[in-house]
PDB file of N, CA and C in Angstrom:
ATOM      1  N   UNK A   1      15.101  21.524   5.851  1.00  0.00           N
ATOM      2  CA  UNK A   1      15.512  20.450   6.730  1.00  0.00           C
ATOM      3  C   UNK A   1      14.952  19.137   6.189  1.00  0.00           C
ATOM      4  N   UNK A   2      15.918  17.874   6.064  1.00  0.00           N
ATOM      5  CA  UNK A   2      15.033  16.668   5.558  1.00  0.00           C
ATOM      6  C   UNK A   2      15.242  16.153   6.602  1.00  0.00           C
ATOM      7  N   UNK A   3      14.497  14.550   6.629  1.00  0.00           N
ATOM      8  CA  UNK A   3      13.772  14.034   7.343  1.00  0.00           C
ATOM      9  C   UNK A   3      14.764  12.839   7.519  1.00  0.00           C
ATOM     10  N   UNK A   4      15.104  12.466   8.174  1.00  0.00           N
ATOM     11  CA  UNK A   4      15.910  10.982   8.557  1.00  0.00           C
ATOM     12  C   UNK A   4      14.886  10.268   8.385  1.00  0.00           C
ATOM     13  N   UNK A   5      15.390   9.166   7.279  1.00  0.00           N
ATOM     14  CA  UNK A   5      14.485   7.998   6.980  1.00  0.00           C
ATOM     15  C   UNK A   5      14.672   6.528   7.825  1.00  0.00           C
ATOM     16  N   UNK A   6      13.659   6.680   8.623  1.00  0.00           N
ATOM     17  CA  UNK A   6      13.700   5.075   9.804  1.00  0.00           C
ATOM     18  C   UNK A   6      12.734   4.333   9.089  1.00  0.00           C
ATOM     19  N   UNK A   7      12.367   3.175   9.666  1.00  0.00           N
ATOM     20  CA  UNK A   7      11.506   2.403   9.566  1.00  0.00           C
ATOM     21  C   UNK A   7      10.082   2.613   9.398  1.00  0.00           C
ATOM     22  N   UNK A   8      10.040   3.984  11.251  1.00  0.00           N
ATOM     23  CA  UNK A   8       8.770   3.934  11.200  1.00  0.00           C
ATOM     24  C   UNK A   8       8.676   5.142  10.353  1.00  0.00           C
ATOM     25  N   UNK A   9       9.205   5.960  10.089  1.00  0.00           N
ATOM     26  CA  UNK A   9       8.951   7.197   8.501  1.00  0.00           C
ATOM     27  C   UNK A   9       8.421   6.914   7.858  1.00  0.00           C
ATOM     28  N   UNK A  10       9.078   5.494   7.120  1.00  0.00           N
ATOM     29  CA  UNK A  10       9.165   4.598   5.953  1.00  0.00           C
ATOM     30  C   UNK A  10       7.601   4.048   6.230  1.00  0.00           C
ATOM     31  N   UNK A  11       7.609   3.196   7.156  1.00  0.00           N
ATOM     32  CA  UNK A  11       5.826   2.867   7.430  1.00  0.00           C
ATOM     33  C   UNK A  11       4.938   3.830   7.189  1.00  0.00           C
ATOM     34  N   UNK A  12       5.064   5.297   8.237  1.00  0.00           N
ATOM     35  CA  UNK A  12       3.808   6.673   7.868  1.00  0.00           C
ATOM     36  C   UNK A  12       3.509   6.758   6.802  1.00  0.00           C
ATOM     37  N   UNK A  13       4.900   6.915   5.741  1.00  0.00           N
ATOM     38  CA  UNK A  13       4.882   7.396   4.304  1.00  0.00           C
ATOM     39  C   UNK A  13       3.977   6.172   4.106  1.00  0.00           C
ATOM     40  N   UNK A  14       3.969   5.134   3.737  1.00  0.00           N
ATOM     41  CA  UNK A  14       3.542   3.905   2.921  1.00  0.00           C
ATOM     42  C   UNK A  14       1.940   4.067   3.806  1.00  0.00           C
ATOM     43  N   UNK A  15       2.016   4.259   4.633  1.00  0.00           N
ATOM     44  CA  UNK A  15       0.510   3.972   5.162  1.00  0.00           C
ATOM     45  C   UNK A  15      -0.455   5.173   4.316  1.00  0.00           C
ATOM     46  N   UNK A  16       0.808   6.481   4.354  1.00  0.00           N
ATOM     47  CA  UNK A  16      -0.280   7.839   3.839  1.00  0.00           C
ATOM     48  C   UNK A  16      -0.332   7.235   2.670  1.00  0.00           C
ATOM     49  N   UNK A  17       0.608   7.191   1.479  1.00  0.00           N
ATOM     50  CA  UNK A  17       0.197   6.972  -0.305  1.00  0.00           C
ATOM     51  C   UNK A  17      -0.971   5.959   0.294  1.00  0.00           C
ATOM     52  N   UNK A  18      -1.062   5.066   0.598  1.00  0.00           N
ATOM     53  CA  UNK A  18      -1.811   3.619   0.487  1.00  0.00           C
ATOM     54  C   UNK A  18      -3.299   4.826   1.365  1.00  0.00           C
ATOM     55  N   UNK A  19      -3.542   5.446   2.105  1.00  0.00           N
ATOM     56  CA  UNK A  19      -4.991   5.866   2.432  1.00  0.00           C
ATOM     57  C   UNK A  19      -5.140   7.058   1.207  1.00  0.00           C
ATOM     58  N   UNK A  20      -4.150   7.363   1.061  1.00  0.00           N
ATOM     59  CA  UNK A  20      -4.547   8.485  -0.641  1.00  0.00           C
ATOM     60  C   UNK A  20      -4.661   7.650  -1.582  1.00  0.00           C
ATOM     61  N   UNK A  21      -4.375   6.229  -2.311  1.00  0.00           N
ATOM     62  CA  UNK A  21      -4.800   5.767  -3.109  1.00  0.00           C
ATOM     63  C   UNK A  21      -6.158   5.112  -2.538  1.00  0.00           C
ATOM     64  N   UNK A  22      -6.824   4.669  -1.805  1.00  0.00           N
ATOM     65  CA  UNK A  22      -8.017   4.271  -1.257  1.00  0.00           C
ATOM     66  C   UNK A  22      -8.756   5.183  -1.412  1.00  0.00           C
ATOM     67  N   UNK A  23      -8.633   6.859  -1.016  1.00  0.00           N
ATOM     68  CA  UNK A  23      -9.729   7.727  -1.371  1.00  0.00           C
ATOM     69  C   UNK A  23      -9.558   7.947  -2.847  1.00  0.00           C
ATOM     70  N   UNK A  24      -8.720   7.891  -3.697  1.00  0.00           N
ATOM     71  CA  UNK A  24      -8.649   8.799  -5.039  1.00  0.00           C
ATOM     72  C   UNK A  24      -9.209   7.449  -6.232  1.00  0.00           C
ATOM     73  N   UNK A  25      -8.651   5.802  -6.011  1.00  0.00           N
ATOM     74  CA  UNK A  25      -8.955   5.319  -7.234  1.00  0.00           C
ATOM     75  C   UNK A  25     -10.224   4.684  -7.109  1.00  0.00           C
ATOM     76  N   UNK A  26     -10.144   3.875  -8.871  1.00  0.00           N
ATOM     77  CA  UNK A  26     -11.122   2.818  -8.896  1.00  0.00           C
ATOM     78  C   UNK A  26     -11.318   2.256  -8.034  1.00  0.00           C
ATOM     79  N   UNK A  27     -12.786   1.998  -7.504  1.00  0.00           N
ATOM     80  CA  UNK A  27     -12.934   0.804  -6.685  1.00  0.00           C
ATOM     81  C   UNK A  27     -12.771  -0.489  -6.857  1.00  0.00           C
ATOM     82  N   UNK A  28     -13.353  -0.828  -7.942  1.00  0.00           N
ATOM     83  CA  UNK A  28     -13.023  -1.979  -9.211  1.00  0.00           C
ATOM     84  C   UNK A  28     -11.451  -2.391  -9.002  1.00  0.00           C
ATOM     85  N   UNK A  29     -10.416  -1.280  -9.525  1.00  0.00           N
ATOM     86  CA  UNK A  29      -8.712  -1.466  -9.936  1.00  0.00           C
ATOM     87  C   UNK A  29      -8.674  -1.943  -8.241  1.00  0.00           C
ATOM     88  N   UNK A  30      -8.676  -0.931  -7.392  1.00  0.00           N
ATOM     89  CA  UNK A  30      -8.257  -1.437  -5.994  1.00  0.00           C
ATOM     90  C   UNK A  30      -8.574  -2.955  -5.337  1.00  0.00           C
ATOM     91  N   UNK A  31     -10.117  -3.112  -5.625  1.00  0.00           N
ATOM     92  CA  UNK A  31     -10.071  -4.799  -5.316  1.00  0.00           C
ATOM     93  C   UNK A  31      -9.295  -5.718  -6.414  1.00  0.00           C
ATOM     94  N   UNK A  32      -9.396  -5.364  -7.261  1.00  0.00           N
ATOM     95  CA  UNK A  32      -8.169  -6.421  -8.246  1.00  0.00           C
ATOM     96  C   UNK A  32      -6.905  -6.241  -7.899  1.00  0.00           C
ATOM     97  N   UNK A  33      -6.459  -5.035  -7.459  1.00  0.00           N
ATOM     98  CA  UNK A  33      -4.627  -4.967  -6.806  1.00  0.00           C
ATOM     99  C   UNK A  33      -5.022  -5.903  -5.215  1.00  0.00           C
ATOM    100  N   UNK A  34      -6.240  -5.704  -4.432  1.00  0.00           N
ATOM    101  CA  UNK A  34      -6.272  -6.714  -3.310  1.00  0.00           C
ATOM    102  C   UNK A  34      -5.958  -8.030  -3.472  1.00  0.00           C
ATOM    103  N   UNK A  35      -6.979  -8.721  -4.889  1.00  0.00           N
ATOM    104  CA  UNK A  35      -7.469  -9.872  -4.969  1.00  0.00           C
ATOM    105  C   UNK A  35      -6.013 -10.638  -5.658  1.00  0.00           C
ATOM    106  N   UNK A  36      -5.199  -9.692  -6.207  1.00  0.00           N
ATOM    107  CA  UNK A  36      -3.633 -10.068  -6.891  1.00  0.00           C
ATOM    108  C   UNK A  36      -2.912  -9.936  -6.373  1.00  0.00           C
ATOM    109  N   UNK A  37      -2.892  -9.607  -4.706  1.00  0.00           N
ATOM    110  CA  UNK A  37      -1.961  -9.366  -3.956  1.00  0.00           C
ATOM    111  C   UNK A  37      -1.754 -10.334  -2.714  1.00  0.00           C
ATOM    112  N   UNK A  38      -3.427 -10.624  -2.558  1.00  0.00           N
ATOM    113  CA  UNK A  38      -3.851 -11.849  -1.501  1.00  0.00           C
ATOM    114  C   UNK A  38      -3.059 -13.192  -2.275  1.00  0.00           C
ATOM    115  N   UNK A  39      -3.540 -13.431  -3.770  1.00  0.00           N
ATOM    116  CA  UNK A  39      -3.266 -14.357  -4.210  1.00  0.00           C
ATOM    117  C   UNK A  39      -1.538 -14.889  -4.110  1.00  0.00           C
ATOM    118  N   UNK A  40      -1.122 -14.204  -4.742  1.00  0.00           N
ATOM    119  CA  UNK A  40       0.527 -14.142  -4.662  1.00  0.00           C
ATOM    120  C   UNK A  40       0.900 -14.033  -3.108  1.00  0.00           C
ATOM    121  N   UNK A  41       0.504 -13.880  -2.172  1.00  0.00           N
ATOM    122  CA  UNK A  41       0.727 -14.058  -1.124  1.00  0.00           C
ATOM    123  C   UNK A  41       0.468 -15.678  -0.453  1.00  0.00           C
ATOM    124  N   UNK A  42      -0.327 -16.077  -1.065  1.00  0.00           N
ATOM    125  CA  UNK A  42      -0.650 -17.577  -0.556  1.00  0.00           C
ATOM    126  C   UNK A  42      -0.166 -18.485  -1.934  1.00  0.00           C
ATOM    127  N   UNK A  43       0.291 -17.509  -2.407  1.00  0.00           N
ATOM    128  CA  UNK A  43       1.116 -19.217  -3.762  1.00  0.00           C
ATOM    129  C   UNK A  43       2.484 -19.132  -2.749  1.00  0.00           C
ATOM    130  N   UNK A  44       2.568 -18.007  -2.145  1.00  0.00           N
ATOM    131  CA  UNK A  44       4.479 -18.173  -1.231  1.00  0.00           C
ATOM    132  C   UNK A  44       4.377 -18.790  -0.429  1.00  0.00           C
ATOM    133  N   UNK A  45       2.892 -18.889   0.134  1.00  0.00           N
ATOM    134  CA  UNK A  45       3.377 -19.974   1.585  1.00  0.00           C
ATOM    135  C   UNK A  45       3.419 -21.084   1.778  1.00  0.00           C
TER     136      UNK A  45
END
């Protein structure tokens, strides 16, 4: 049986990868994907 893909699916999924990449990587890589993600977020606004 698959899964009808909504919004909020689409959110669970993205929330689970994103708390499995928080336990599994670099701590180091993860604040640099933060610190490159904050940034590019405030050159858009």
């Amino acid at each position: 049986m698959t899964q009808k893909v909504t919004p909020e699916n689409n959110s669970n999924t993205a929330l689970n990868r994103y708390k499995y990449l928080l336990s599994t990587a670099n701590p180091q890589e993860i604040e640099k994907a933060h610190e490159e993600a904050f940034a590019s977020m405030s050159e858009k606004s």
